[in-house]
Protein backbone atom coordinates (compact mmCIF):
# COMPACT_ATOMS: atom_id res chain seq x y z
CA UNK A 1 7.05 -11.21 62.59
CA UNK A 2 10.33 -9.52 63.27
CA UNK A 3 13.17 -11.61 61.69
CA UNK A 4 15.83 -9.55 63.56
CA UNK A 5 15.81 -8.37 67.19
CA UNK A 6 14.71 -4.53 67.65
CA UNK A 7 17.77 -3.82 69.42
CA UNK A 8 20.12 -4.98 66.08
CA UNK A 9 17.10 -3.29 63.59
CA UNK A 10 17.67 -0.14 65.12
CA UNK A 11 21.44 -0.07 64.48
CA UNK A 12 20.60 -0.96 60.65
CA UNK A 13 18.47 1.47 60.39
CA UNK A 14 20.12 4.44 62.17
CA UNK A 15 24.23 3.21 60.41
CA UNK A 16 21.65 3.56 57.30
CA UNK A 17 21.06 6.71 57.47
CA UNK A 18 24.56 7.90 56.90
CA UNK A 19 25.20 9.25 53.33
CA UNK A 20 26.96 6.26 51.09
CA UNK A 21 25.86 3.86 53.37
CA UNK A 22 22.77 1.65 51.73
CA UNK A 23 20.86 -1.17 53.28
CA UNK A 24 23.44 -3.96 52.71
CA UNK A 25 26.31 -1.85 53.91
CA UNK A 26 24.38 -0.95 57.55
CA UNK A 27 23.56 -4.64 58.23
CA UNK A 28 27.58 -5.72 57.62
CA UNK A 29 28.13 -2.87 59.81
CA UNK A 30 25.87 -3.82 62.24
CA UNK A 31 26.46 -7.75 62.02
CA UNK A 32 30.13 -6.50 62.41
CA UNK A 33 29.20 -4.68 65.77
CA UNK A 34 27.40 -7.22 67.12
CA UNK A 35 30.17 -10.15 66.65
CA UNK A 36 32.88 -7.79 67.93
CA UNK A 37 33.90 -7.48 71.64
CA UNK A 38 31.02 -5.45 73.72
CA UNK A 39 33.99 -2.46 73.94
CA UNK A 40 34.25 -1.69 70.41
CA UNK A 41 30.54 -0.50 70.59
CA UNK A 42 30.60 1.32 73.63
CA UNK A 43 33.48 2.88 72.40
CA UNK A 44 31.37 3.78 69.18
CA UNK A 45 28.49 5.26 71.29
CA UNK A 46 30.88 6.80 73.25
CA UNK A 47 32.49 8.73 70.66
CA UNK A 48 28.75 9.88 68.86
CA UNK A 49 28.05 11.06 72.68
CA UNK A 50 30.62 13.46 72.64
CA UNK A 51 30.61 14.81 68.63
CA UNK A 52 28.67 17.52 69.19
CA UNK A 53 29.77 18.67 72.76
CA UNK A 54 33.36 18.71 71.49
CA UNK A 55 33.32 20.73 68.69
CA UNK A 56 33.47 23.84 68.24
CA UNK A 57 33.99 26.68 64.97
CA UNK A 58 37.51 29.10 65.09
CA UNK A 59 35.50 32.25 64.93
CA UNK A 60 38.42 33.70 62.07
CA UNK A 61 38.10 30.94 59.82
CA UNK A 62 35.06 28.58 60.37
CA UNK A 63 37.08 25.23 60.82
CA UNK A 64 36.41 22.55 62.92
CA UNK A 65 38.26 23.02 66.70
CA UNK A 66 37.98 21.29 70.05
CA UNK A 67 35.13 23.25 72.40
CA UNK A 68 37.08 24.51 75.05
CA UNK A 69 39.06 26.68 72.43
CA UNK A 70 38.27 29.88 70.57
CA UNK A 71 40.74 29.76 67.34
CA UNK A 72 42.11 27.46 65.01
CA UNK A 73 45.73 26.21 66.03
CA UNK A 74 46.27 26.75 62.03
CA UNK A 75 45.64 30.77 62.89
CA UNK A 76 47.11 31.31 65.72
CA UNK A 77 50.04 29.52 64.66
CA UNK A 78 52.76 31.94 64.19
CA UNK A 79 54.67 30.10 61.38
CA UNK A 80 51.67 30.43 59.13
CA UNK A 81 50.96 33.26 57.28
CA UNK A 82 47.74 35.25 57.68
CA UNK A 83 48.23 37.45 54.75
CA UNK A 84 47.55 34.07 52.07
CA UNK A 85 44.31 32.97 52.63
CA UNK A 86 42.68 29.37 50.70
CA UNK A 87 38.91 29.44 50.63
CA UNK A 88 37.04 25.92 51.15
CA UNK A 89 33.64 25.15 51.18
CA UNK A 90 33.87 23.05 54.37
CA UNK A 91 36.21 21.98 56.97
CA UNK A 92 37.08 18.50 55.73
CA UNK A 93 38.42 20.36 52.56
CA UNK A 94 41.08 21.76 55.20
CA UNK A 95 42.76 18.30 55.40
CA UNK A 96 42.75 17.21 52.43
CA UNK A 97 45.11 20.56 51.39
CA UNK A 98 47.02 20.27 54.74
CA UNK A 99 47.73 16.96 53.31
CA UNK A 100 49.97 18.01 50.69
CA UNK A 101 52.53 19.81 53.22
CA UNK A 102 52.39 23.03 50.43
CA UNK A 103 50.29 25.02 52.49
CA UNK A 104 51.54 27.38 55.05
CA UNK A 105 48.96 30.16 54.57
CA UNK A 106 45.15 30.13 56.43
CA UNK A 107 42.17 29.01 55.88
CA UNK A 108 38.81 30.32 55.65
CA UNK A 109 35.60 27.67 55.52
CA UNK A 110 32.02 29.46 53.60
CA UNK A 111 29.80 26.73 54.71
CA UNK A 112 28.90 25.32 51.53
CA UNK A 113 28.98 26.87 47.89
CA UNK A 114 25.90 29.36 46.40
CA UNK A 115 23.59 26.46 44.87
CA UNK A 116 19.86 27.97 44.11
CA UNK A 117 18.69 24.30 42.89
CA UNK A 118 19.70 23.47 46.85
CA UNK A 119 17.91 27.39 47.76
CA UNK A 120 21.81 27.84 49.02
CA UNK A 121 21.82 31.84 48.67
CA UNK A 122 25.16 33.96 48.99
CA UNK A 123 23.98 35.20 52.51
CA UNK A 124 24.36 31.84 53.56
CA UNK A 125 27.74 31.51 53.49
CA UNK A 126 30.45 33.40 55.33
CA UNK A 127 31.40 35.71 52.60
CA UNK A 128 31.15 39.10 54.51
CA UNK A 129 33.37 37.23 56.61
CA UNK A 130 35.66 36.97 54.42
CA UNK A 131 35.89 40.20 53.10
CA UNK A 132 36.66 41.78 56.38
CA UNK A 133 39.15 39.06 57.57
CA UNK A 134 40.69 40.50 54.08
CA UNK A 135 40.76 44.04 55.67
CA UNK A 136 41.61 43.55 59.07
CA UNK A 137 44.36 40.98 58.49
CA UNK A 138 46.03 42.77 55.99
CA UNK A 139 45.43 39.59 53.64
CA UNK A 140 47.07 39.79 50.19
CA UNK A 141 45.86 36.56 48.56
CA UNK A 142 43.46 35.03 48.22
CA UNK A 143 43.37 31.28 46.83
CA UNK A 144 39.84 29.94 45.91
CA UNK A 145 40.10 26.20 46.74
CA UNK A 146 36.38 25.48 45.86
CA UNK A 147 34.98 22.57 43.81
CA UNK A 148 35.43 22.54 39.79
CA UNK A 149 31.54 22.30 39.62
CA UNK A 150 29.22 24.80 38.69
CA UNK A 151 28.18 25.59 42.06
CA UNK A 152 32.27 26.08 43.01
CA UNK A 153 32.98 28.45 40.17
CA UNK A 154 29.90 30.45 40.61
CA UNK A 155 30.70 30.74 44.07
CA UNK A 156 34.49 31.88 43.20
CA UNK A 157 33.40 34.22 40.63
CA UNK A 158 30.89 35.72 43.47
CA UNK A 159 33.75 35.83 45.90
CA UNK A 160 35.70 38.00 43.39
CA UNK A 161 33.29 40.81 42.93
CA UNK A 162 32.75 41.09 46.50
CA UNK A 163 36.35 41.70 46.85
CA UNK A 164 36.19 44.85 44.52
CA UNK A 165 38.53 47.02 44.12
CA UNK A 166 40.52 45.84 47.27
CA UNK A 167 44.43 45.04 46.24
CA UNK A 168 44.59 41.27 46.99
CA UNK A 169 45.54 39.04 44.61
CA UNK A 170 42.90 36.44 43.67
CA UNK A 171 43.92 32.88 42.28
CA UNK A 172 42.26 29.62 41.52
CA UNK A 173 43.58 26.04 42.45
CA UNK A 174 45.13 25.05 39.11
CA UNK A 175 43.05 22.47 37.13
CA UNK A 176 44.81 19.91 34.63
CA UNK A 177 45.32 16.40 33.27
CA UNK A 178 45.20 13.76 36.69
CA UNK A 179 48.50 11.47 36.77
CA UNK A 180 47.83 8.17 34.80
CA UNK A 181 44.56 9.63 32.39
CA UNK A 182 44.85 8.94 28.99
CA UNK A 183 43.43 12.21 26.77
CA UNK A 184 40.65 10.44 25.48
CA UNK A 185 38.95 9.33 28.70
CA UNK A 186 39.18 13.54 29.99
CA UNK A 187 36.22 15.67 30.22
CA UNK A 188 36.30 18.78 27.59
CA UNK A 189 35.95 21.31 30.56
CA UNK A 190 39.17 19.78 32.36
CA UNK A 191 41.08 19.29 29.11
CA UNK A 192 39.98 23.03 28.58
CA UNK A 193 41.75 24.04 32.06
CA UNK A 194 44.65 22.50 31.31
CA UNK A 195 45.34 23.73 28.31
CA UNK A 196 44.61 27.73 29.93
CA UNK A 197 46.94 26.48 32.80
CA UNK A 198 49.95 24.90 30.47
CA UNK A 199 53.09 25.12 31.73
CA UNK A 200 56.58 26.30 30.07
CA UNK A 201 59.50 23.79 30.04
């Protein structure tokens, strides 16, 4: 005997699917739908219509860009400077630096870091890429913005013998101490970085 109408089971079901989202969390979700105004989920579906439709990938760096255009407004952009380059693993990781208002240089997105355990092989990712954006842009840094994981620093020290002998400058995001941790509570590989990356006064 269904407790719950097909219609409303269906929403649970596919709002559980999301990543983060367990069983509780879809039926709040959906039991939050269904008490709102009609609009909200037409709106909703509305929105999910269109994702895929229109979105498109800059063909310089990989991010994220509206269908009908070719290139990322943070390329073409004349005030930014194609010569500094940050490398991300995906396009959300774009916002989160664009955030900060420190970045005026590009972007370039590899689609993920190397990750065997995930059969995620270098050829995967947009590496080659990046090697001739490197060339043909005249690029002469490089800033590898990946994860502090295993899987990021593999990646970034794969990244760096691709480059070779090229003369770009290579650098890593800096890694430290987070504002408000107390020393006892940090992990020995970030204490480690921030110690490397210690600052004069």
């Amino acid at each position: 005997m269904n407790i719950l109408p097909p219609a409303l089971t269906d929403v649970i079901d596919a709002l559980g699917a999301l990543p983060g989202v367990g069983p509780r969390t879809a039926e709040r979700y959906a039991y939050y739908l269904v008490r709102r105004d009609p609009s909200l989920s037409s709106e909703l579906a509305a929105a999910l219509q269109n994702l895929h439709s229109g979105i498109g990938v800059c063909q310089k760096t990989f991010a994220l860009i509206p269908a009908d255009q070719t290139l990322s407004d943070l390329y073409t952009d004349p005030r930014r400077d194609k010569t500094t380059v940050a490398v991300v693993a995906e396009p959300f990781d774009i916002m989160a630096l664009e955030k900060t208002g420190q970045f005026n240089g590009t972007y370039h997105v590899l689609g993920g870091l190397i990750s065997p355990i995930d059969g995620i092989s270098p050829e995967q990712l947009r590496i080659a890429q990046l090697t001739n954006r490197i060339d043909e842009d005249g690029v002469v840094e490089i800033i590898l913005a990946t994860n502090a994981s295993v899987e990021g620093e593999s990646t970034a020290l794969y990244i760096q013998q691709q480059i070779g002998d090229r003369s770009v400058k290579i650098s890593r995001l800096a890694r430290g101490i987070p504002i408000g941790l107390d020393l006892e509570y940090a992990d020995q590989i970030t204490l480690g970085r921030a110690l490397v990356g210690r600052q004069t006064l």
